[in-house]
Protein backbone atom coordinates (compact mmCIF):
# COMPACT_ATOMS: atom_id res chain seq x y z
CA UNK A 1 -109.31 -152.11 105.89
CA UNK A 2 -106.58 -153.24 103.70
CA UNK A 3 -108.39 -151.26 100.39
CA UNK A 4 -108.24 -148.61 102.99
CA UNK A 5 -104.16 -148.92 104.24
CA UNK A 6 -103.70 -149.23 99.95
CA UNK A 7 -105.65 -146.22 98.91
CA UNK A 8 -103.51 -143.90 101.73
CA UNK A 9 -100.00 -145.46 100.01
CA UNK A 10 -101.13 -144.78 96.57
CA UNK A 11 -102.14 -141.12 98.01
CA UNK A 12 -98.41 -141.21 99.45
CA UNK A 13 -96.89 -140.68 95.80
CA UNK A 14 -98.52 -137.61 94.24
CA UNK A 15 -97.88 -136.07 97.48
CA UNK A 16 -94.31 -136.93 97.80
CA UNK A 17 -94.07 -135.24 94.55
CA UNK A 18 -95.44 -132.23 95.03
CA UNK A 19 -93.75 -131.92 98.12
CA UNK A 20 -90.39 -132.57 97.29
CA UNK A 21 -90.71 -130.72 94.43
CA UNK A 22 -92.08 -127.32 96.57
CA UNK A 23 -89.00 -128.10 98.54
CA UNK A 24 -86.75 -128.61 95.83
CA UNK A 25 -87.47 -125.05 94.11
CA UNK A 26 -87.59 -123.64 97.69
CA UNK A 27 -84.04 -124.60 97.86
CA UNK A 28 -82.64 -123.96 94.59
CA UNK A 29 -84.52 -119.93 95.13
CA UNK A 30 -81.58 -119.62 97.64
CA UNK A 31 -78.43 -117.38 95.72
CA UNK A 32 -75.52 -119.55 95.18
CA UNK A 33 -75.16 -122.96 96.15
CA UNK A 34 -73.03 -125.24 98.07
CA UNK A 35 -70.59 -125.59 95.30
CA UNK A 36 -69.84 -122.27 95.41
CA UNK A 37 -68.24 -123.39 98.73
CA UNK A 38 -66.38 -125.93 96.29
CA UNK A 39 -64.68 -123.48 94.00
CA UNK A 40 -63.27 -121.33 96.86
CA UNK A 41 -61.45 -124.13 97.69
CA UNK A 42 -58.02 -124.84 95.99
CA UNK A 43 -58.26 -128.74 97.40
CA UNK A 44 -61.18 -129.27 95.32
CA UNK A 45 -59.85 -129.62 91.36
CA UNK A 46 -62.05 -128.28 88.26
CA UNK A 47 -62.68 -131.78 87.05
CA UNK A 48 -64.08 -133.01 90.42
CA UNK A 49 -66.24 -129.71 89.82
CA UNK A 50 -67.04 -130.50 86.59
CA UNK A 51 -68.28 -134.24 87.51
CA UNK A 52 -70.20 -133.30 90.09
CA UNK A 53 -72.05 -131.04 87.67
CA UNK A 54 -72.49 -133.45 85.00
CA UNK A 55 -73.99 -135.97 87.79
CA UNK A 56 -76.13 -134.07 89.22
CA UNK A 57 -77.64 -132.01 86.17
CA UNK A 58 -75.99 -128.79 88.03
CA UNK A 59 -74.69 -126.86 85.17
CA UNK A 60 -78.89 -127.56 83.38
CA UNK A 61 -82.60 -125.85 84.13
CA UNK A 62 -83.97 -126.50 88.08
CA UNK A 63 -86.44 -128.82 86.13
CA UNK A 64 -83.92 -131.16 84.71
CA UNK A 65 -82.42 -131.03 88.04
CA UNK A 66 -85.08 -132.33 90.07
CA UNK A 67 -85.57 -135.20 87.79
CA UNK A 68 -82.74 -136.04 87.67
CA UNK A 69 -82.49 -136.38 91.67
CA UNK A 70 -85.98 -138.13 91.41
CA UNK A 71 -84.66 -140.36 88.86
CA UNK A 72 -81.72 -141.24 91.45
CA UNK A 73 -84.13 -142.12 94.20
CA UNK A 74 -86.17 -144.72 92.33
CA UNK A 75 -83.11 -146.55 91.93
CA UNK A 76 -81.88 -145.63 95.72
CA UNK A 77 -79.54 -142.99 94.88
CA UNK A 78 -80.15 -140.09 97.62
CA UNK A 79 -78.02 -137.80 95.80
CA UNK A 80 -74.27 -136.80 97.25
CA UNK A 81 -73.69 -134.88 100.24
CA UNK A 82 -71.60 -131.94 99.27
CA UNK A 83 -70.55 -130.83 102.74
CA UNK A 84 -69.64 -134.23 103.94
CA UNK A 85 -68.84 -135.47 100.76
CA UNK A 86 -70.40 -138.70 101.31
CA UNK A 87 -73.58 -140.64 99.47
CA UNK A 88 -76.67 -139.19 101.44
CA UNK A 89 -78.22 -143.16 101.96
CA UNK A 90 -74.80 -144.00 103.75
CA UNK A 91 -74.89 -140.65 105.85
CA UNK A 92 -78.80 -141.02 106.52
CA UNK A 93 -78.32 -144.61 107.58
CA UNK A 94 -75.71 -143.68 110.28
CA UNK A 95 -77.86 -140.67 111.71
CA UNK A 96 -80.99 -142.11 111.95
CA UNK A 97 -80.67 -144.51 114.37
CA UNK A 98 -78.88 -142.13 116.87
CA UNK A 99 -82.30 -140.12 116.24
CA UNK A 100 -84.28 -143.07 116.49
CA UNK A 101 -82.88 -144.52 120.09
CA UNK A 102 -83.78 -140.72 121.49
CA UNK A 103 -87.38 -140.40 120.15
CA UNK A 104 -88.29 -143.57 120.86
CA UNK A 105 -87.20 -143.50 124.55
CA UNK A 106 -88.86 -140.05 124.94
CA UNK A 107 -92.05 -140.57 123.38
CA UNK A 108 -92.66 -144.11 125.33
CA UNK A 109 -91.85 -141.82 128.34
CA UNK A 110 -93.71 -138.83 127.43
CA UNK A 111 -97.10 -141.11 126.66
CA UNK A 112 -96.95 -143.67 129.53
CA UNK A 113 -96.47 -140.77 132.07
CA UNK A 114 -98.42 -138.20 130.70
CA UNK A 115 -101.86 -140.53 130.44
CA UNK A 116 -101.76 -142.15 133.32
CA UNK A 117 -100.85 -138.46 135.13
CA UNK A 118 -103.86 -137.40 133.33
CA UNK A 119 -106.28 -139.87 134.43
CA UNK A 120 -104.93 -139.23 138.30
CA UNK A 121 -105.87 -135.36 137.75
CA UNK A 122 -109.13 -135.96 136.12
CA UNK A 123 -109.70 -138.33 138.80
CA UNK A 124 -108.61 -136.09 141.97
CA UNK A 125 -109.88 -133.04 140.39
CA UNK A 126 -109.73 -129.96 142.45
CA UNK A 127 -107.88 -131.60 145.08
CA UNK A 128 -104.03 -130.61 145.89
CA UNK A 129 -102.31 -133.77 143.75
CA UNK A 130 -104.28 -131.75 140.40
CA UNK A 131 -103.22 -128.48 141.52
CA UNK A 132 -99.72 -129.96 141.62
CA UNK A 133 -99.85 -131.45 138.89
CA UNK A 134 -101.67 -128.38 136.53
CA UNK A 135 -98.24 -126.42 137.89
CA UNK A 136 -96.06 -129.10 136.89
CA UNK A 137 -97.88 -129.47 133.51
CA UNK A 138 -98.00 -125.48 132.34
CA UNK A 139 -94.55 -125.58 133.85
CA UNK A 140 -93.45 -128.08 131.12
CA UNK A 141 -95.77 -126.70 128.27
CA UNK A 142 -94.17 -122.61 129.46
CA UNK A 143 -90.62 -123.67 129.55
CA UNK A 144 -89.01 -123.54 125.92
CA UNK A 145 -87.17 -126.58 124.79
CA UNK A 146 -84.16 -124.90 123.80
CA UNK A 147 -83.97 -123.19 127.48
CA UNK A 148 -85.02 -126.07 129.40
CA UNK A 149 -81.57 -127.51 127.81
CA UNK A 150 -79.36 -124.89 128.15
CA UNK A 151 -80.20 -124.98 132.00
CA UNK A 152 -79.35 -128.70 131.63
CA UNK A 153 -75.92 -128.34 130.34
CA UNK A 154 -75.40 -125.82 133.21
CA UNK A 155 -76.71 -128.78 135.57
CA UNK A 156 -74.62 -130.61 134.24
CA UNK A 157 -71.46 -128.67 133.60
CA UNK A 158 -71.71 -127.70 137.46
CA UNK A 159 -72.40 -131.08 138.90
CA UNK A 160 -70.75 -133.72 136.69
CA UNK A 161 -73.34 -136.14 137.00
CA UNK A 162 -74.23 -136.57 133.70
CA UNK A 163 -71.90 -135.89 130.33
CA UNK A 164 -72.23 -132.34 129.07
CA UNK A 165 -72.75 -133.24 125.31
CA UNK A 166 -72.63 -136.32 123.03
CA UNK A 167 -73.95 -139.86 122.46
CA UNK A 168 -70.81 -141.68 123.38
CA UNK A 169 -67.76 -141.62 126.04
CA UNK A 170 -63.88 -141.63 124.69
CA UNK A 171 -63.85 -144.96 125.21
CA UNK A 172 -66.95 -146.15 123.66
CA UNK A 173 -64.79 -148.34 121.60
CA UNK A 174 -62.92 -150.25 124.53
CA UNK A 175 -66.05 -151.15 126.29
CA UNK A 176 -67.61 -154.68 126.56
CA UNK A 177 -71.91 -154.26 124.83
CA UNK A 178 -72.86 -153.82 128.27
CA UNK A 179 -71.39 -150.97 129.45
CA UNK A 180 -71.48 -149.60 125.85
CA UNK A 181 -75.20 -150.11 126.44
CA UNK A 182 -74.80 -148.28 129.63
CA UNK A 183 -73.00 -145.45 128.03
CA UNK A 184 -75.57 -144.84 125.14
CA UNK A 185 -78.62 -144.69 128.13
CA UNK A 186 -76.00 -142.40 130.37
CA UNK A 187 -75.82 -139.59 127.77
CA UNK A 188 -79.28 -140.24 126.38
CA UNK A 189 -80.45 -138.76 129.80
CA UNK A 190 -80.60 -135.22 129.45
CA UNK A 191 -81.29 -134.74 125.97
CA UNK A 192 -84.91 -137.24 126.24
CA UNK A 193 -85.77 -135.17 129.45
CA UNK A 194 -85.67 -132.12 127.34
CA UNK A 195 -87.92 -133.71 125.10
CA UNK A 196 -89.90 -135.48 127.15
CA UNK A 197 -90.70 -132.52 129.96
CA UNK A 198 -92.60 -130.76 126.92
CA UNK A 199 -94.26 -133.57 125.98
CA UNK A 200 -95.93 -135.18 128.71
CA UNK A 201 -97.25 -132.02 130.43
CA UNK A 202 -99.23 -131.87 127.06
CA UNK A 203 -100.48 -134.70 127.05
CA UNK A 204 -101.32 -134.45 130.22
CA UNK A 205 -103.47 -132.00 129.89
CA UNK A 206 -105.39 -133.12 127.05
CA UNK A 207 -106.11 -136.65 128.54
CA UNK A 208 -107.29 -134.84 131.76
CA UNK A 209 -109.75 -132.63 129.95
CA UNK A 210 -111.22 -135.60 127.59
CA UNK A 211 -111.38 -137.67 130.45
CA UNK A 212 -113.59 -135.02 132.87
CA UNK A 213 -115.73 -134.21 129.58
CA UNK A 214 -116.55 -138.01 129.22
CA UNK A 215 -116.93 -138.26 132.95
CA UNK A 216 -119.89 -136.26 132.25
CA UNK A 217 -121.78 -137.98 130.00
CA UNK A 218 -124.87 -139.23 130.94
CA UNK A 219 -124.03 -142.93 129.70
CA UNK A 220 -121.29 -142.80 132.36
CA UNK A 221 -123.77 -141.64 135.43
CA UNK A 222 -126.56 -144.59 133.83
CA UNK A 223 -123.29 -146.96 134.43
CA UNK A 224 -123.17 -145.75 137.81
CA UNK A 225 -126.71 -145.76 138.85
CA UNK A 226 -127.13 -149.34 137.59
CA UNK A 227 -124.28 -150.13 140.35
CA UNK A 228 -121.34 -150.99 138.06
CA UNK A 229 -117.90 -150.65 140.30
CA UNK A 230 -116.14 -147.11 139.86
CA UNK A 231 -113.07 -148.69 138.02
CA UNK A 232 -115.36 -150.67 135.40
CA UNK A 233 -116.92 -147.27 134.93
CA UNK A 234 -113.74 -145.47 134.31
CA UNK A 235 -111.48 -147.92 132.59
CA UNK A 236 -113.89 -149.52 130.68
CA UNK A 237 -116.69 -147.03 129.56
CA UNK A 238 -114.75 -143.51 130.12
CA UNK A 239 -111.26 -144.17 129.34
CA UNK A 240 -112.35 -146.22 126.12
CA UNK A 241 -114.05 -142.92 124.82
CA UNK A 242 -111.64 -139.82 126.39
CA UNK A 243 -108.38 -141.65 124.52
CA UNK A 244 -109.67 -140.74 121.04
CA UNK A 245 -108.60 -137.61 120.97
CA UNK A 246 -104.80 -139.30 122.10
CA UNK A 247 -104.58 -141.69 119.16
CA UNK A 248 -105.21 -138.52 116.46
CA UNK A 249 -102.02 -136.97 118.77
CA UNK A 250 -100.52 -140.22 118.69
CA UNK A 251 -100.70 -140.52 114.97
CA UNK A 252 -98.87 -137.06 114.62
CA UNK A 253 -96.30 -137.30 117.19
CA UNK A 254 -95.21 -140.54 115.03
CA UNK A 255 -94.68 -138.39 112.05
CA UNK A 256 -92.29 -136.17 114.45
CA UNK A 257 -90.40 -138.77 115.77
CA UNK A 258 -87.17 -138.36 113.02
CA UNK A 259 -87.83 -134.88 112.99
CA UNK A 260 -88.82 -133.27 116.71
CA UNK A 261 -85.67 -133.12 118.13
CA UNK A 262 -83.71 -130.24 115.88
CA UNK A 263 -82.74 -127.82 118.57
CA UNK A 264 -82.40 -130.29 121.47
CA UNK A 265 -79.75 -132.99 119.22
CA UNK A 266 -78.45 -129.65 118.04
CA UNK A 267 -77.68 -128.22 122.00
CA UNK A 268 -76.35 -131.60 123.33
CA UNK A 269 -74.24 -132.52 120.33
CA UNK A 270 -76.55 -135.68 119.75
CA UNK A 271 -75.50 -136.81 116.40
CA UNK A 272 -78.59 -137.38 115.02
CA UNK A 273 -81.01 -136.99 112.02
CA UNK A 274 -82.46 -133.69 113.49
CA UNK A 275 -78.93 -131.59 113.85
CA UNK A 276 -77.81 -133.02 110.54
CA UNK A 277 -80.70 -131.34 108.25
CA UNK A 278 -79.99 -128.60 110.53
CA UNK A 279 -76.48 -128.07 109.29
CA UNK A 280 -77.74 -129.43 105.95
CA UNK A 281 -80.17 -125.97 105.68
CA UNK A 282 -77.15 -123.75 107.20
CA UNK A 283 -74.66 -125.04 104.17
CA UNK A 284 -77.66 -125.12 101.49
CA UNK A 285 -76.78 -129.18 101.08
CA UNK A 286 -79.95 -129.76 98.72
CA UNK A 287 -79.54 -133.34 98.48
CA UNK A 288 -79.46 -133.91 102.07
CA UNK A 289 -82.39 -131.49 102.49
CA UNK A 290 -84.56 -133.55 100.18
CA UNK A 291 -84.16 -136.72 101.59
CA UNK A 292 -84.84 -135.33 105.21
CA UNK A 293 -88.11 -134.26 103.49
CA UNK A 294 -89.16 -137.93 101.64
CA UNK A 295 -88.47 -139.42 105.49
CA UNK A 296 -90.44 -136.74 106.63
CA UNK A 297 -93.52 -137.04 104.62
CA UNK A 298 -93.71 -141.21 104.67
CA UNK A 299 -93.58 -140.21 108.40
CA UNK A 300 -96.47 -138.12 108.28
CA UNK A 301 -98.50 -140.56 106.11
CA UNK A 302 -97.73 -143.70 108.25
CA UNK A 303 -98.50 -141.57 111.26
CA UNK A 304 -101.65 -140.85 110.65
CA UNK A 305 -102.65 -144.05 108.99
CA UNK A 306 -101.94 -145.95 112.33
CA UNK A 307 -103.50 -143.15 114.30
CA UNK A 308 -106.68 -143.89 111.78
CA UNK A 309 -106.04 -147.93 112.11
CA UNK A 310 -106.51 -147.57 115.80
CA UNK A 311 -108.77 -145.36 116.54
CA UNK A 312 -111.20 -147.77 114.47
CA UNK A 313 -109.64 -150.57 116.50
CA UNK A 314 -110.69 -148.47 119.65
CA UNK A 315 -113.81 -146.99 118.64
CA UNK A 316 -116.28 -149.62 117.12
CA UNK A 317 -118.56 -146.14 115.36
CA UNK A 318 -115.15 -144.93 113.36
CA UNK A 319 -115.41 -147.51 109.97
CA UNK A 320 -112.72 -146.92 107.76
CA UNK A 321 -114.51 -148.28 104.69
């Protein structure tokens, strides 16, 4: 196992390059660039311009460029943020937890109630609770993200029950950790039911399908016929084989957890990750760009290595070695 976890993080590096680097040409293909913005500006002085340049490699080939940059981020320099004119780690650091606090809460949400919602479909199929629930479910999956939030807001806007855009109140600042607390989860709402609608109907789905094709395996109707109880059957011998297809999800909804929520933090002013590389694209901020990419692709790696680690863990036949 461990030669295993090693041989995927040694994979992680020639990939990151030639990644990073596909992104880093993509970018520079663009005409102009974000210090074009710069020299419009009569704030911004020629020697500022000039520094920035000789940093950077900006005035040299693409090439020199990007090693350069890649020389920065062995040494954990990120590269400067042109629009915000900050260092990207410092900017990154601040953003991703705001990201982090809304994926997390909607993915625990999305997976807890879309499995078990699942298994009660597969369970009662046919009857009215899986009609009701198929609606619900192709509802969720029909409904655009970007839509679904926009009739939030309305909600919202038009009822005042929960704040219209934002991660924090006006007076975030005066408020004792507990009702900060409160605060954060208050305007959290909206935004991780936009996320999480989407995402549980999926799921849903999928675990009620794998679960009635396992129900019909003959191993399950030899459980029943030597007498085992209906819930040993299910939870033990069904359940332990219709989750595999889950975990591979599971493993890629990981890598999407810094990442999934572009439009929605974008809508509801969240000020996260997501809306940040948003606005970093819109004002060609390369530097920004590429490190939303690195955090992307270790994403994607770990993902999927955990979705590999416990799928083996769950299915005794999947050996890693």
């Amino acid at each position: 196992m461990l030669r295993y976890i090693a041989r995927r993080l040694i994979i992680l590096i020639p990939e990151l390059f030639i990644i990073t680097l596909i992104v880093f040409l993509i970018m520079q293909a663009a005409p102009g660039d974000f210090l074009d913005q710069y020299r419009l500006d009569p704030s911004v002085s020629e020697d500022f311009l000039k520094a920035l340049e000789k940093q950077y490699g900006l005035d040299q080939p693409v090439m020199v460029q990007y090693f350069k940059w890649i020389k920065g981020v062995l040494t954990g320099d990120l590269g400067y943020s042109f629009y915000y004119r900050r260092p990207v780690v410092d900017l990154i650091g601040e953003r991703v937890l705001a990201t982090l606090i809304l994926s997390l809460y909607s993915f625990v949400i999305s997976w807890i109630v879309g499995v078990i919602l699942g298994v009660v479909s597969a369970l009662k199929k046919y009857s009215f609770w899986d009609k009701f629930l198929t609606v619900v479910a192709f509802t969720g999956i029909a409904i655009p993200g970007f839509f679904l939030a926009l009739l939030l807001l309305y909600f919202a806007a038009k009822t005042g029950t929960f704040p219209v855009a934002g991660m924090y109140d006006v007076n975030h600042s005066k408020m004792t950790v507990w009702q900060g607390f409160k605060d954060i989860f208050w305007h959290m709402q909206l935004p991780a039911f936009t996320l999480t609608f989407g995402g549980f109907a999926g799921l849903m789905r999928y675990m009620r399908g794998s679960l009635l094709d396992v129900l019909n395996e003959d191993y399950v109707e030899f459980a029943r016929a030597k007498g085992m109880p209906e819930r040993v059957v299910i939870f033990k011998h069904a359940m332990r084989n219709a989750i595999n297809p889950l975990i591979t999800m599971f493993g890629f909804s990981l890598s999407s957890l810094l990442g999934g929520a572009v439009i929605t933090e974008t809508i509801f002013s969240w000020p996260g990750l997501g809306r940040l590389v948003y606005q970093a694209l819109v004002q060609q901020d390369i530097y920004v760009v590429m490190a939303s990419t690195i955090i992307s692709v270790i994403m994607l790696i770990a993902g999927n290595l955990v979705g590999d680690i416990l799928l083996a863990a769950v299915d005794p036949r999947i050996r890693l070695e």
